[in-house]
N, C-alpha and C. Protein backbone atom coordinates (compact mmCIF):
# COMPACT_ATOMS: atom_id res chain seq x y z
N UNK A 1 89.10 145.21 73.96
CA UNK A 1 90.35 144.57 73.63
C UNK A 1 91.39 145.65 73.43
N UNK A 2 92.84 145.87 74.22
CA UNK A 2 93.53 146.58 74.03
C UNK A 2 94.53 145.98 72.95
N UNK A 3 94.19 146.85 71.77
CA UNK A 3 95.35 146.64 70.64
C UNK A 3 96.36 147.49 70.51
N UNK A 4 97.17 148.20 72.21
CA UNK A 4 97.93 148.89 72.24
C UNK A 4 99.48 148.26 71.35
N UNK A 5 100.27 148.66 70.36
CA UNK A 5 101.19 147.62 69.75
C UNK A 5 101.54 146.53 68.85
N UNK A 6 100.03 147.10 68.13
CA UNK A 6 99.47 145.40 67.14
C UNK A 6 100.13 145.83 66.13
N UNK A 7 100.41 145.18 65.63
CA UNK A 7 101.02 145.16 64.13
C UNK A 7 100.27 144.60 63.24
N UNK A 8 99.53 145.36 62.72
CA UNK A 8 98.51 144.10 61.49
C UNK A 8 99.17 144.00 60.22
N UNK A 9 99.07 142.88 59.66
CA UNK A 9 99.65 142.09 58.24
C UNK A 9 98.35 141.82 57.42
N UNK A 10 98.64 142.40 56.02
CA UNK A 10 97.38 141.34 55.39
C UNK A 10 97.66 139.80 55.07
N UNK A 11 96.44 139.38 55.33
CA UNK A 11 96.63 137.06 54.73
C UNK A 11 97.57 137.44 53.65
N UNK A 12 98.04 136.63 53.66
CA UNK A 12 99.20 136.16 52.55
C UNK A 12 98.03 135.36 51.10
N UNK A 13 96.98 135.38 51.41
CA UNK A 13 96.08 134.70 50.44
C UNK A 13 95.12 135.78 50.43
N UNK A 14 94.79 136.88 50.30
CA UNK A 14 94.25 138.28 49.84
C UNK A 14 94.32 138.57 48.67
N UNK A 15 95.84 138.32 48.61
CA UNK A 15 96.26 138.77 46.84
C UNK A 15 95.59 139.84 46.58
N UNK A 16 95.53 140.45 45.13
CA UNK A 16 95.02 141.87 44.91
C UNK A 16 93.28 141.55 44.40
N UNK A 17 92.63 141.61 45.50
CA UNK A 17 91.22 141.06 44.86
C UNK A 17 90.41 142.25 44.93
N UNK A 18 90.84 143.30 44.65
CA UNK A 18 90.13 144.75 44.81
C UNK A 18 90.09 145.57 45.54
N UNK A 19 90.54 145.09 47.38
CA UNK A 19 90.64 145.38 48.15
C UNK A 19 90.38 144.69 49.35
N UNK A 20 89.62 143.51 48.89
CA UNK A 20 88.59 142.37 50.12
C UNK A 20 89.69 142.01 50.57
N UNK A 21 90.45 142.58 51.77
CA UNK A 21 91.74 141.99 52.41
C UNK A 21 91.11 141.66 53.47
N UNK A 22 91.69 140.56 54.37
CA UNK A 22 91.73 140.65 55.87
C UNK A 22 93.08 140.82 56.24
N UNK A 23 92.93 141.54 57.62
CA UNK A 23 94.29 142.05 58.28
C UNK A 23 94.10 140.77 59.71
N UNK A 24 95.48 140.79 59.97
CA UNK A 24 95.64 139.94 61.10
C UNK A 24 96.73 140.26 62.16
N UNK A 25 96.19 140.63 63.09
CA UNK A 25 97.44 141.07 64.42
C UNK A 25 97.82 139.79 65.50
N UNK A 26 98.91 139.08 65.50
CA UNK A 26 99.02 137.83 66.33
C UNK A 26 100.49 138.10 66.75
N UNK A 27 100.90 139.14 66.80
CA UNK A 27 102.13 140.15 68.00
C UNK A 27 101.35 140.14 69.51
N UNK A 28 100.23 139.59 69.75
CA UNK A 28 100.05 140.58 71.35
C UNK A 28 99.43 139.26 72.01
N UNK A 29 100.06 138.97 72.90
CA UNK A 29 100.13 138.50 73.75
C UNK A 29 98.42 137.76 74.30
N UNK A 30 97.46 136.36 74.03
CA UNK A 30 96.84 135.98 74.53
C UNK A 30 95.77 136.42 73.43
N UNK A 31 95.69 137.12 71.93
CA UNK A 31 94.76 137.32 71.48
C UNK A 31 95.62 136.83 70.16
N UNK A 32 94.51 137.30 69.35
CA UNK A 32 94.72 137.03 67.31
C UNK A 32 93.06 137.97 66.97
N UNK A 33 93.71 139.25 66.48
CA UNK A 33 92.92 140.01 66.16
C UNK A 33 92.60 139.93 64.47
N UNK A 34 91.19 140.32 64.06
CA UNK A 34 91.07 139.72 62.47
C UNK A 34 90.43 141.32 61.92
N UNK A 35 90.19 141.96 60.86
CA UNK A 35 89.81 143.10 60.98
C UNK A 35 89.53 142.93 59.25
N UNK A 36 89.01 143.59 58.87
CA UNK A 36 88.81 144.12 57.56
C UNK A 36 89.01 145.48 57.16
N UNK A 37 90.77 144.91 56.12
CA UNK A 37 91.46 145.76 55.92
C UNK A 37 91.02 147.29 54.91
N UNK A 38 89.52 147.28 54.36
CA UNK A 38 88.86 148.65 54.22
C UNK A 38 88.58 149.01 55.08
N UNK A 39 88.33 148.67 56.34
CA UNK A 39 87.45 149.39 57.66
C UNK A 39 88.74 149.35 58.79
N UNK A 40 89.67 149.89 58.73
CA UNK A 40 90.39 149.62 60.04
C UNK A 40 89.90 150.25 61.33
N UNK A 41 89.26 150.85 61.20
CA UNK A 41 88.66 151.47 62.59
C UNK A 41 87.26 150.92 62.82
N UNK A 42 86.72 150.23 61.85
CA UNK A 42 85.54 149.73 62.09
C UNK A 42 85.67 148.13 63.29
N UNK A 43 85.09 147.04 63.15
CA UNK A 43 85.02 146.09 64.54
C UNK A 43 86.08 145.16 64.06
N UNK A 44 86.24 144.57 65.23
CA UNK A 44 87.86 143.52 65.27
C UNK A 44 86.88 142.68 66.07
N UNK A 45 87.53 141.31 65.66
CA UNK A 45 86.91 139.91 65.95
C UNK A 45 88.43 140.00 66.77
N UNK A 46 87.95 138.81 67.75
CA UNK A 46 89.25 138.62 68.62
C UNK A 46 89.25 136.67 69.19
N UNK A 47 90.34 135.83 69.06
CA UNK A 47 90.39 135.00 69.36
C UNK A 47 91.33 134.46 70.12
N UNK A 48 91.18 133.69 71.25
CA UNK A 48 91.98 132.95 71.24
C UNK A 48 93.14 132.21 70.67
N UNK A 49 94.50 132.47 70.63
CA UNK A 49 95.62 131.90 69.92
C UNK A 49 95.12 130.20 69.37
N UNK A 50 94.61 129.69 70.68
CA UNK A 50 94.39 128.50 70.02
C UNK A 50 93.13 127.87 69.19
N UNK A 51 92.60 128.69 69.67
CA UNK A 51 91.12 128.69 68.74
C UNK A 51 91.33 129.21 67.01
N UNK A 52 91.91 130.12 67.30
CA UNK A 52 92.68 130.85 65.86
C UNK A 52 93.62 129.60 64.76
N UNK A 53 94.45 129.02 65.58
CA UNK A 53 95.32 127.68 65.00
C UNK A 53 94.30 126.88 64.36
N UNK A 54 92.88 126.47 65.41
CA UNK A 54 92.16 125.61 65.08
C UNK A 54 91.57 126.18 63.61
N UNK A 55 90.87 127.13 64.02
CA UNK A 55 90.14 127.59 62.39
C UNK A 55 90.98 127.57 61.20
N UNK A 56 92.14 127.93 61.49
CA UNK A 56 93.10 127.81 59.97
C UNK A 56 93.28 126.56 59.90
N UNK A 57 93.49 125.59 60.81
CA UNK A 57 93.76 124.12 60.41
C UNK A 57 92.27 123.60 59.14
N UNK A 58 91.11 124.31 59.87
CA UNK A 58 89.83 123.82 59.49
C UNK A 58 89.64 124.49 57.94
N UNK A 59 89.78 125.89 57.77
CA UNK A 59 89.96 126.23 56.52
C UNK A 59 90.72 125.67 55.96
N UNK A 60 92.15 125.20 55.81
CA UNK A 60 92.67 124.65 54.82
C UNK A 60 92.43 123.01 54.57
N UNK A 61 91.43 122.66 55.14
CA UNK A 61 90.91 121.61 54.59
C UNK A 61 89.47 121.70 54.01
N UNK A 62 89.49 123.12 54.11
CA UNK A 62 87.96 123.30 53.51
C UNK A 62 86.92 122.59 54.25
């Protein structure tokens, strides 16, 4: 996966929980990259934009 240009953000629901952040890159074109923001060089999950919509719809209904 080329993440030439990503801009990662942490969730807005991370809050300060010690560090257990997730980062999220959804700047690039045809992906939504997910990463764990202690390991940035460690592995990136990669999804589909719309597959990505779907799971957050699904988490916030728990």
């Amino acid at each position: 996966m080329d993440l030439t240009g990503a801009r990662w953000r942490k969730s807005s629901k991370s809050g300060n929980n010690g560090g257990d952040c997730v980062e999220v890159v959804d700047n690039l074109a045809g992906v939504v990259g997910v990463r764990d923001s202690k390991d940035p060089a460690g592995p990136t999950l990669a999804f589909d934009p719309a597959a990505w919509t779907r799971f957050l719809a699904m988490a916030k209904r728990g």
